[in-house]
Protein backbone atom coordinates (compact mmCIF):
# COMPACT_ATOMS: atom_id res chain seq x y z
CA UNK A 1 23.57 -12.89 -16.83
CA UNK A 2 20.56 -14.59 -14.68
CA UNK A 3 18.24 -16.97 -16.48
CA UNK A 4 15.12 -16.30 -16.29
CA UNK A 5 13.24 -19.12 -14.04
CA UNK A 6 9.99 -20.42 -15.19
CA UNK A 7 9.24 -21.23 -11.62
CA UNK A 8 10.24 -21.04 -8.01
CA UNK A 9 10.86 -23.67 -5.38
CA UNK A 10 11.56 -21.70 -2.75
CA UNK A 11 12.30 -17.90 -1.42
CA UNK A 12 15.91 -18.42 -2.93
CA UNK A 13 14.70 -18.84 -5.98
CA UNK A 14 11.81 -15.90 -5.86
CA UNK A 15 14.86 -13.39 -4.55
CA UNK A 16 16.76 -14.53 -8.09
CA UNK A 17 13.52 -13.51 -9.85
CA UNK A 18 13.39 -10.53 -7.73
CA UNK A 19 17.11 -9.39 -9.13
CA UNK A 20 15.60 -10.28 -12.68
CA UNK A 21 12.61 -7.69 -12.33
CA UNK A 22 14.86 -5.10 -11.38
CA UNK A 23 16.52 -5.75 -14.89
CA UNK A 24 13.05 -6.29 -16.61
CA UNK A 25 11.86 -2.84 -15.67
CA UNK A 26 15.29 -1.18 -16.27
CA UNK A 27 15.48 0.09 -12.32
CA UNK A 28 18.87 1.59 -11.81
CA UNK A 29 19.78 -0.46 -9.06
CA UNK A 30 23.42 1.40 -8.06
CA UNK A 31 20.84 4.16 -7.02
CA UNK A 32 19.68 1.35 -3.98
CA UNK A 33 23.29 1.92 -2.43
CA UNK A 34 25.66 -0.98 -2.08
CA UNK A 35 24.91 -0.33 2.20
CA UNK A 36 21.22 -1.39 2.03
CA UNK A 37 19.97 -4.87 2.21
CA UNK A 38 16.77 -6.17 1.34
CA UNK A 39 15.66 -8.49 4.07
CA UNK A 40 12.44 -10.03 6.03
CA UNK A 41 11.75 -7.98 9.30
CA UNK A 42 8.79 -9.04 11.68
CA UNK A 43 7.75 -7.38 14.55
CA UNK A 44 6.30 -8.84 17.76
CA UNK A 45 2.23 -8.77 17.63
CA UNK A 46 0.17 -7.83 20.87
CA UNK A 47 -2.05 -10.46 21.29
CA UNK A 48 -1.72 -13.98 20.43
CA UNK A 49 -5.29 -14.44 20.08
CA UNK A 50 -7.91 -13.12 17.61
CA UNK A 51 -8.81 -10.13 18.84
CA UNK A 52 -11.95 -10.24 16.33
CA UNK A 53 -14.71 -11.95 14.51
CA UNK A 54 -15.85 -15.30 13.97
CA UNK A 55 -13.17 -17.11 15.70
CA UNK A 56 -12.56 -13.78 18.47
CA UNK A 57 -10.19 -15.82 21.18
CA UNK A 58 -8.92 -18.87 20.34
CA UNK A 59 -4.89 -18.70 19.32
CA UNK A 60 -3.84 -16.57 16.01
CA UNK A 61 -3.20 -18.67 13.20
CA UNK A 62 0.48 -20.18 12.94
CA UNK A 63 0.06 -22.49 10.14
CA UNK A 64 -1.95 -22.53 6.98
CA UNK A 65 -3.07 -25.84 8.21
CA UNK A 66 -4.48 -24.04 11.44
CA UNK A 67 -6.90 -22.19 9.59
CA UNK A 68 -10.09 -24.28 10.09
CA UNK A 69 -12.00 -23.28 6.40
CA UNK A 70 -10.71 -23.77 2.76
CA UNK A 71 -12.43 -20.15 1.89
CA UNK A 72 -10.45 -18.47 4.68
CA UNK A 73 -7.14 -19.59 3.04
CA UNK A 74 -8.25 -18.36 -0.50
CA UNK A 75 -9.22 -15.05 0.79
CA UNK A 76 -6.16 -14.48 3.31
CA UNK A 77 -3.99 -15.36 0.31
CA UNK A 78 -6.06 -13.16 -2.11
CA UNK A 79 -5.45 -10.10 0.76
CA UNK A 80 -1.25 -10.46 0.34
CA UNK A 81 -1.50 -11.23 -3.44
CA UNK A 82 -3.18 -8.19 -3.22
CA UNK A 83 -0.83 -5.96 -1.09
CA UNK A 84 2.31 -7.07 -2.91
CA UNK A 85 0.79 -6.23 -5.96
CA UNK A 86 0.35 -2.70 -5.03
CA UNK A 87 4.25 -2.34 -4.07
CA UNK A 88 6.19 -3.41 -7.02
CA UNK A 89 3.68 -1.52 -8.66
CA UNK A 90 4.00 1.80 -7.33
CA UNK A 91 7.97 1.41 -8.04
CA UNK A 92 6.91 0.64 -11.59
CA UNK A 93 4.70 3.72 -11.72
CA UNK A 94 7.25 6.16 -10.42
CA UNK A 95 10.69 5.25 -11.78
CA UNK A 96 10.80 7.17 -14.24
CA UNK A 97 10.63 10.25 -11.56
CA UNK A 98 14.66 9.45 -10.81
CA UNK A 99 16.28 11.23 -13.87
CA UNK A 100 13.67 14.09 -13.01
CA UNK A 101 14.40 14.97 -9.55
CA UNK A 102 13.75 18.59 -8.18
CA UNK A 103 16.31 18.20 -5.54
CA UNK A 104 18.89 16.11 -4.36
CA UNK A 105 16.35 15.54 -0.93
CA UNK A 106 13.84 14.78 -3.49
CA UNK A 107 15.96 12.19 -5.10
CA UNK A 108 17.16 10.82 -1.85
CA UNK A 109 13.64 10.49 -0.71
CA UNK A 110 12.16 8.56 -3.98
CA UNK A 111 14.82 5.69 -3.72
CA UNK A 112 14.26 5.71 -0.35
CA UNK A 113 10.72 5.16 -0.62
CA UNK A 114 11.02 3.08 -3.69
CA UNK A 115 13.70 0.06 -1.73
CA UNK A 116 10.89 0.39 1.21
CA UNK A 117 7.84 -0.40 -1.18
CA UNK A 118 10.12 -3.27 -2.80
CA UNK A 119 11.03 -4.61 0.41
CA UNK A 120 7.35 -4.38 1.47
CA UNK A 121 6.62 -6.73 -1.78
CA UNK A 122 9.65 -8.57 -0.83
CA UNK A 123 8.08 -9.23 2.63
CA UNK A 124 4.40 -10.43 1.13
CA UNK A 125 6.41 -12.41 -1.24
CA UNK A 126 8.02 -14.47 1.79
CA UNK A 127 4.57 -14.88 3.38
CA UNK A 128 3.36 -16.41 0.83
CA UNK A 129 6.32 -18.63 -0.19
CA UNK A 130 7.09 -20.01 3.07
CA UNK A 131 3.59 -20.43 4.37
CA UNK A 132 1.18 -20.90 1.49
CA UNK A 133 2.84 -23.70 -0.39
CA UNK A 134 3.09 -24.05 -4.40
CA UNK A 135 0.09 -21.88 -4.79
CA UNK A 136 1.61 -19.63 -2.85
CA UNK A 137 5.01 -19.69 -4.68
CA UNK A 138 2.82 -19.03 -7.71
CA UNK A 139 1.35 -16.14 -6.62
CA UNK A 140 4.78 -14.49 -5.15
CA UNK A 141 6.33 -15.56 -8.32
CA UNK A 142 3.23 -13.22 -10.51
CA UNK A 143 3.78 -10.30 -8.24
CA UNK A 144 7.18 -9.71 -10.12
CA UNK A 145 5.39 -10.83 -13.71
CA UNK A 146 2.69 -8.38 -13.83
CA UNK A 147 3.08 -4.68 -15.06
CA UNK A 148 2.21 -1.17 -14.22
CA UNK A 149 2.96 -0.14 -17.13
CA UNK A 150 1.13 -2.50 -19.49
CA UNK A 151 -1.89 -2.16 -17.26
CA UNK A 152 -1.67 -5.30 -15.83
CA UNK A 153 -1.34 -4.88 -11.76
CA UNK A 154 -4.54 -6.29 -9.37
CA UNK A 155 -6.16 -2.57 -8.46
CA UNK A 156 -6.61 0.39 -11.12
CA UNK A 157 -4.63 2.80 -9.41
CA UNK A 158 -1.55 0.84 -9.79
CA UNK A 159 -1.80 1.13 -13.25
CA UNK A 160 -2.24 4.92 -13.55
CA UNK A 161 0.84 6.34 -15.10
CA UNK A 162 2.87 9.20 -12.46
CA UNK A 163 3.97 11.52 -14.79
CA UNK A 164 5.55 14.24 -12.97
CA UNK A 165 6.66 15.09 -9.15
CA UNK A 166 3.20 16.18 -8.46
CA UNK A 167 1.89 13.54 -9.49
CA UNK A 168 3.99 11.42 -6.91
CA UNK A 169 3.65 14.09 -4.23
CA UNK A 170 -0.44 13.49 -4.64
CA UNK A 171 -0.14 9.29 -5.01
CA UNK A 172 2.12 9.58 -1.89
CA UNK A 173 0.36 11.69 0.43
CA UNK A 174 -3.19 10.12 -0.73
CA UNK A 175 -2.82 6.92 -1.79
CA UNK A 176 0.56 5.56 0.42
CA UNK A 177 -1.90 7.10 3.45
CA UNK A 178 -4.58 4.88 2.31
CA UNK A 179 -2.19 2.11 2.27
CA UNK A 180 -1.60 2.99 5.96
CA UNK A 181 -5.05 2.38 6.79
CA UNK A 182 -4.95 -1.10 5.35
CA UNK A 183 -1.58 -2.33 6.86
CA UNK A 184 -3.06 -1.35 9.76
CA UNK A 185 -6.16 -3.37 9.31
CA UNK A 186 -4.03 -6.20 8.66
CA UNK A 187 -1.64 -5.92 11.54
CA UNK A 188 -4.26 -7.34 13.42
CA UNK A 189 -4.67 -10.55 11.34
CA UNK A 190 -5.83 -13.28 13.03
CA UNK A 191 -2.64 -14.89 10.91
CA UNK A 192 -0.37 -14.29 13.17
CA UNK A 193 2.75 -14.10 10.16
CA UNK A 194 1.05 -11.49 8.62
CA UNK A 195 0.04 -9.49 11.63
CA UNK A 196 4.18 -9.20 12.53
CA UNK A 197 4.64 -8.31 9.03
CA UNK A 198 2.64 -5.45 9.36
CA UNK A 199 4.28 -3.29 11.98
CA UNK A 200 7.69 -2.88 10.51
CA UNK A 201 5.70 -1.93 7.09
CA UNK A 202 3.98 0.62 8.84
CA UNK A 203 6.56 2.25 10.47
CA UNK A 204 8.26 2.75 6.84
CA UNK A 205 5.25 4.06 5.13
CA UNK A 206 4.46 6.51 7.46
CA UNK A 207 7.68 8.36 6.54
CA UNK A 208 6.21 7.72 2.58
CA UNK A 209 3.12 9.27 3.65
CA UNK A 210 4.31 12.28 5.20
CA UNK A 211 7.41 13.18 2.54
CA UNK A 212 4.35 13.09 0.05
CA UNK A 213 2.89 15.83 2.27
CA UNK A 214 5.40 17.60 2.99
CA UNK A 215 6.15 18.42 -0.93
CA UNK A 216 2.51 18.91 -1.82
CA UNK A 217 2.97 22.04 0.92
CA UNK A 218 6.50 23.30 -0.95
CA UNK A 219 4.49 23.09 -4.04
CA UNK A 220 1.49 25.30 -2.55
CA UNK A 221 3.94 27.66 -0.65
CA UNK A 222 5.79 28.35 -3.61
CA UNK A 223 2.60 29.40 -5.51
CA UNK A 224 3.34 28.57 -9.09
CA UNK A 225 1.12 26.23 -9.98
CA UNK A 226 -2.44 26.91 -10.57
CA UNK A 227 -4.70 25.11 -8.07
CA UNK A 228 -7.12 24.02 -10.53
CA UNK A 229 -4.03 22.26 -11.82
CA UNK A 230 -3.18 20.75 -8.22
CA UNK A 231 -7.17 19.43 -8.08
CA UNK A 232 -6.83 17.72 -10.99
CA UNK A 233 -4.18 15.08 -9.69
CA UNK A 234 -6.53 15.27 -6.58
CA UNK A 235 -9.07 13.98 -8.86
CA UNK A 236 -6.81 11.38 -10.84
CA UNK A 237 -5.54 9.57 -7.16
CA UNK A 238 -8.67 10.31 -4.83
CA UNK A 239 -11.58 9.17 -7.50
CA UNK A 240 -10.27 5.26 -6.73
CA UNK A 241 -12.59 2.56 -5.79
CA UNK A 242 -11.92 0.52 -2.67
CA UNK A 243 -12.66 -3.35 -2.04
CA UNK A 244 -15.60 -4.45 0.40
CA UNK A 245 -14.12 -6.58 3.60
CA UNK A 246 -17.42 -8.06 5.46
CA UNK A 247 -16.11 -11.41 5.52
CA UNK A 248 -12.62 -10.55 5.53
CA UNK A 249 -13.48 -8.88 9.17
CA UNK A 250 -15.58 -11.82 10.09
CA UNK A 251 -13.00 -14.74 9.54
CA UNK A 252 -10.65 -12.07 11.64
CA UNK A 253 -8.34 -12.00 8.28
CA UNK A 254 -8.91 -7.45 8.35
CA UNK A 255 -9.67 -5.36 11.41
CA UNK A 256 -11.09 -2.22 11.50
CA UNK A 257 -8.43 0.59 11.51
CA UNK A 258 -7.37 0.74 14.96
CA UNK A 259 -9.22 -2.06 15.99
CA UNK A 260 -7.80 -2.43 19.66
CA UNK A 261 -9.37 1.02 20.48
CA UNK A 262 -12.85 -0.07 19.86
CA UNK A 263 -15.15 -1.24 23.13
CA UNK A 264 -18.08 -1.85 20.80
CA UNK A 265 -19.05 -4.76 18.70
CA UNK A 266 -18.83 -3.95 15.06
CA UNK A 267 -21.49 -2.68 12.49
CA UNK A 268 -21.03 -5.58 10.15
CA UNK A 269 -23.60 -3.31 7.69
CA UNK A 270 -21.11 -0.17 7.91
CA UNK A 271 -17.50 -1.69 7.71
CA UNK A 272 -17.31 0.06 4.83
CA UNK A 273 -18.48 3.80 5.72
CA UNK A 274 -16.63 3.50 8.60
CA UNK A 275 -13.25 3.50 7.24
CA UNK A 276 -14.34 5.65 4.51
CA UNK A 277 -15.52 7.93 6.84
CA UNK A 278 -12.03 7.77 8.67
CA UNK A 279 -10.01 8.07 5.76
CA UNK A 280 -11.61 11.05 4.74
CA UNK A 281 -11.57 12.97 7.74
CA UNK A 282 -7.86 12.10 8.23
CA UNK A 283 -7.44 13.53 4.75
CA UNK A 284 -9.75 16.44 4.91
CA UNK A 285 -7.66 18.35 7.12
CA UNK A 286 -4.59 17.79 5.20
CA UNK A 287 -6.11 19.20 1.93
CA UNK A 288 -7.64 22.17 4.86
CA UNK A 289 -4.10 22.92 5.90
CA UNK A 290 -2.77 23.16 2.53
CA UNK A 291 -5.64 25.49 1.22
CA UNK A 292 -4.41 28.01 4.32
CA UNK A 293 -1.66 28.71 1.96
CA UNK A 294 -3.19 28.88 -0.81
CA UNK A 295 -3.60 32.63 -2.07
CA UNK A 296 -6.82 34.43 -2.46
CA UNK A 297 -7.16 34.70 -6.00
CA UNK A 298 -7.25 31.30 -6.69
CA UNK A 299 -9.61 28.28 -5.73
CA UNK A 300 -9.20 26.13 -2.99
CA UNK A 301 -8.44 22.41 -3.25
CA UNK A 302 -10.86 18.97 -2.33
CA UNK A 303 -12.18 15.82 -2.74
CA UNK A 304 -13.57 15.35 -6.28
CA UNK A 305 -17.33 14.83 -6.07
CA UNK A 306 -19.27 12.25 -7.46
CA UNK A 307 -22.36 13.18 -9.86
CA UNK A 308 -24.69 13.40 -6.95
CA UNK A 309 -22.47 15.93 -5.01
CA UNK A 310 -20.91 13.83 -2.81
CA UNK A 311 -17.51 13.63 -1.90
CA UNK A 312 -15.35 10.43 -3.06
CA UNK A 313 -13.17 9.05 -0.33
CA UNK A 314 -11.19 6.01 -1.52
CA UNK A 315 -9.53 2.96 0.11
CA UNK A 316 -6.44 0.85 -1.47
CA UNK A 317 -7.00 -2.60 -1.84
């Protein structure tokens, strides 16, 4: 039986806490497969300058103690506290989906996506351990404390109960794609450890993304459940707020999404509408190409709309 640590030294110690939160939350952990191995993967970054904001060319970030400003640190670690939050969370929110499976692909695909998400949290949990010092061990250490379902995680949404499988079809084609669009912001982090991070995390949600997709189209196909139903869990997942970045972009801590394909300076006054804008265009034509297939007796699907009549368009934390 592990005994529970009342703090960490090092990563050694956060992976024995780790093992303990799979107890703590009752995750069936045979289900993980005896063949998979949680582990820290980095991937090589494309520039080793800043490629943006205040500092734009001098040499990414190494260290903590390269980072020239006190506030930079705070925010940079506030931006992975943040991120790892949202992945031990989402396994929290959805575990109970395992005894419930549809399919055996379905069933296959939720542990799949649940080890990724872990070893995403995993993976912010070494950042900040090896590079941000006791605070830092602190923070990793609260990441596996906190609670989805006791309404304690960082952001609302990862505190929303997913009750059912379309429920987690919604939160993974919606919400996992807005966490696309911020790992992708961050992969150009003018902190170089977080920026290699990034691009093995991407490649993995993408395939979270698209599974949650890909079943929100058998569930339209098959034409059994109402679509006023279906807009309702479009409501619950695409009504969430999203966090403001100006000085995030300027310290060169968040890029815009696909910052390298951008000639022009940026609109430090539209940061915000711009990924907005980008999210919900991406979006838009996924709910379009579901409502193709969605017979002509009943109502298409959309973005709820906010008391003016505009259309919501969120962006995870």
């Amino acid at each position: 039986m592990l005994v529970k640590k009342s703090r960490i030294d090092n990563f050694d110690d956060w992976v024995d806490v780790f093992h303990q939160w799979h107890d703590d939350i009752g995750y069936p952990t045979e289900l993980i497969g005896k063949d998979y191995h949680f582990e820290t993967k980095l991937g090589d970054i494309e520039s080793n300058e800043i490629e943006f904001g205040h500092f734009a060319g001098q040499s990414k970030w190494e260290r903590l103690t390269d980072i020239p400003d006190q506030r930079i640190r705070d925010a940079l670690a506030h931006l992975i506290e943040y991120q790892g939050d949202t992945e031990f969370a989402s396994v929290e929110q959805q575990k109970n989906l395992l005894e419930r499976a549809p399919t055996q692909f379905d069933l296959e695909n939720i542990i799949r996506i649940n080890r990724e998400e872990m070893r995403h949290g995993w993976q912010m949990s070494y950042v900040l351990v090896t590079h941000f010092g006791e605070s830092g061990k602190r923070q990793a250490q609260r990441l596996l404390e906190r609670r989805a379902t006791e309404n304690t995680r960082l952001l609302g949404s990862f505190n929303e109960p997913v009750l059912n499988w379309l429920d987690f079809f919604t939160y993974t084609s919606f919400i996992d794609r807005d966490g696309k669009y911020q790992l992708n912001m961050l992969s150009r982090s003018a902190f170089a450890p977080l920026g290699r991070s990034m691009l093995p995390m991407l490649k993995e949600e993408a395939y979270h993304l698209a599974q949650g997709n890909i079943g929100l189209m058998r569930i339209v196909k098959a034409g059994r459940i109402p679509t006023t139903i279906i807009q309702r869990y479009f409501n619950k997942w695409l009504s969430t707020a999203f966090d403001l970045f100006h000085w995030a972009y300027i310290w060169g801590l968040k890029g815009r999404y696909d910052e390298h394909l951008f000639e022009e300076p940026a609109d430090m006054s539209k940061l915000n509408e711009l990924s907005r804008s980008t999210f919900f265009k991406e979006v838009s034509s996924l709910v379009d190409a579901l409502n193709r297939h969605i017979p002509k007796d009943q109502p298409s699907c959309g973005f709820p709309m906010t008391s003016s009549g505009e259309a919501l368009a969120p962006m995870r934390g």
